[in-house]
Protein backbone atom coordinates (compact mmCIF):
# COMPACT_ATOMS: atom_id res chain seq x y z
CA UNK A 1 3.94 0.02 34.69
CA UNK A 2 3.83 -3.23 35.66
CA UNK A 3 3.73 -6.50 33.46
CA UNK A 4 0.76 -9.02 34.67
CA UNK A 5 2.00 -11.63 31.84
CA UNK A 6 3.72 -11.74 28.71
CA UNK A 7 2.73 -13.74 25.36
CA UNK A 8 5.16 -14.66 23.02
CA UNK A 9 3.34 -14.89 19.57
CA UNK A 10 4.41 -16.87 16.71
CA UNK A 11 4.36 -14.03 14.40
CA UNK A 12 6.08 -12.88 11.43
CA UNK A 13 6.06 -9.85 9.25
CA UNK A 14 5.52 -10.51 5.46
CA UNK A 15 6.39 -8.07 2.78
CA UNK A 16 2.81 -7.52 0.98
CA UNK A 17 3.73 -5.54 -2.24
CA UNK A 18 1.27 -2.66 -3.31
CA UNK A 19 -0.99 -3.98 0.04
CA UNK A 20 1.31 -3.03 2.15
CA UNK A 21 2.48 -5.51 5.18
CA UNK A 22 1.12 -8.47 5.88
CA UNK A 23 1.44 -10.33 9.01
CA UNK A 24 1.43 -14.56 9.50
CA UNK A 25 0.25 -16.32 12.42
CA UNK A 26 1.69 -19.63 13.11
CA UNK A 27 -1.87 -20.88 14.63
CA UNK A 28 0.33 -24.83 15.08
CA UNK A 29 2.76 -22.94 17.00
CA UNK A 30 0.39 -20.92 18.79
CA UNK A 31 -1.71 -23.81 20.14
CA UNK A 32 1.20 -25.69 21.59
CA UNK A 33 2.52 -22.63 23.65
CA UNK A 34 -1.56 -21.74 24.33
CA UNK A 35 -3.63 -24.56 25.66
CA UNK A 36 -6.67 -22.26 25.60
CA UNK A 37 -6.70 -21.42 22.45
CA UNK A 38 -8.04 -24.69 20.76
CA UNK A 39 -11.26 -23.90 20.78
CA UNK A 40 -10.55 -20.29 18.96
CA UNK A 41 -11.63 -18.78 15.86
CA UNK A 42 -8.97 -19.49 13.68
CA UNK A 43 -10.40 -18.85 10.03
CA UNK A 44 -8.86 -15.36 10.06
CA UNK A 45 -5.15 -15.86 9.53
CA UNK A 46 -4.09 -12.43 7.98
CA UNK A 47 -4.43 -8.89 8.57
CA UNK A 48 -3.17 -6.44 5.92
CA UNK A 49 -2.00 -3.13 7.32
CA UNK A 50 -0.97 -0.08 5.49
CA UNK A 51 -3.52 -0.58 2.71
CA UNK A 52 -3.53 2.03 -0.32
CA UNK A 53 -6.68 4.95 0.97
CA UNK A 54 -9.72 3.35 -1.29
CA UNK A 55 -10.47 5.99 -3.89
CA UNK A 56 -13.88 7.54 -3.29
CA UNK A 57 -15.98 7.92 -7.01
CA UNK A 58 -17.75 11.31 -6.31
CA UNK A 59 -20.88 11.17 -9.00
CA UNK A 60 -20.82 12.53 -12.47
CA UNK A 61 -23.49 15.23 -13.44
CA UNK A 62 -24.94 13.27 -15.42
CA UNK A 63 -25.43 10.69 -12.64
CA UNK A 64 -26.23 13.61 -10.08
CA UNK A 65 -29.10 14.68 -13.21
CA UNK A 66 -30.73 11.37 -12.94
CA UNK A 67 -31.02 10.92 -9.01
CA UNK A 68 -31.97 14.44 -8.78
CA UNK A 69 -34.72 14.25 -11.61
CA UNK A 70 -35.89 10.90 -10.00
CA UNK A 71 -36.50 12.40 -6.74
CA UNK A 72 -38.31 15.56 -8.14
CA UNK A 73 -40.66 13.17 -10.89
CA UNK A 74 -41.39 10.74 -7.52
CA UNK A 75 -42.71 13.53 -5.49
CA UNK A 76 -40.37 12.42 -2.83
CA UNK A 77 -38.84 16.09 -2.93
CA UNK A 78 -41.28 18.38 -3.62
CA UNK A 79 -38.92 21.67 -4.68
CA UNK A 80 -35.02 22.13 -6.14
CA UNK A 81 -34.62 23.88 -2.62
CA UNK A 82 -35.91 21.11 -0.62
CA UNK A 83 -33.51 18.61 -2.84
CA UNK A 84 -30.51 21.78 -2.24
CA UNK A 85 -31.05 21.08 1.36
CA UNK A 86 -31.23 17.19 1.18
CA UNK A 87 -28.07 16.78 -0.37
CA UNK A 88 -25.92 20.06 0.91
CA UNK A 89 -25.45 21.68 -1.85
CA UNK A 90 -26.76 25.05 -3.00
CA UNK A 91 -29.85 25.73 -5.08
CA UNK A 92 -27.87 27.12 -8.20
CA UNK A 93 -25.63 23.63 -8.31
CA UNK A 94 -29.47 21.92 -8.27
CA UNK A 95 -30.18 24.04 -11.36
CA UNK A 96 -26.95 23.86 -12.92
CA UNK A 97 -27.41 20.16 -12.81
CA UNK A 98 -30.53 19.73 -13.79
CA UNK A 99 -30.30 22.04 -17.13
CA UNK A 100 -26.53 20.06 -17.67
């Protein structure tokens, strides 16, 4: 492999708690050594990595009742089976739901 250039970048690794790592860029530093990069965006100055997974909130029943019932009452779906489909779930969960 060969090596065209190499950068040396002002960076540094800060411990981020709960968010995981956070690296600093010296952006002074970085424009001395870098006579190009004056006219860069600069506003972004941190990049967390290692971030806790974002919990996903799956819908209630209840919530599931009211989307479902709204859809059906709007004429947008016209059966459960058609909704079943929309959504990829079977026709019993539909009915299960709805009846909750």
């Amino acid at each position: 492999m060969r090596i065209f250039f190499e950068i040396e970048w002002p960076l540094r690794v800060v411990r981020g708690g709960s968010n995981g790592s956070r690296f600093e860029l010296d952006l002074k530093k970085l424009q001395k050594s870098l006579p190009f990069f004056d006219h860069a965006n600069t506003e972004l100055t941190r990049k967390y990595v290692n971030q806790p997974a974002r919990t996903v909130k799956k819908n209630t029943r209840a919530t599931q009742a009211k989307l479902y019932r709204k859809l059906l009452d709007s004429g947008k779906v016209k059966s459960r089976a058609e909704l079943a489909r929309k959504f990829g779930v079977s026709r019993a969960w539909v009915t299960k739901v709805l009846n909750g």
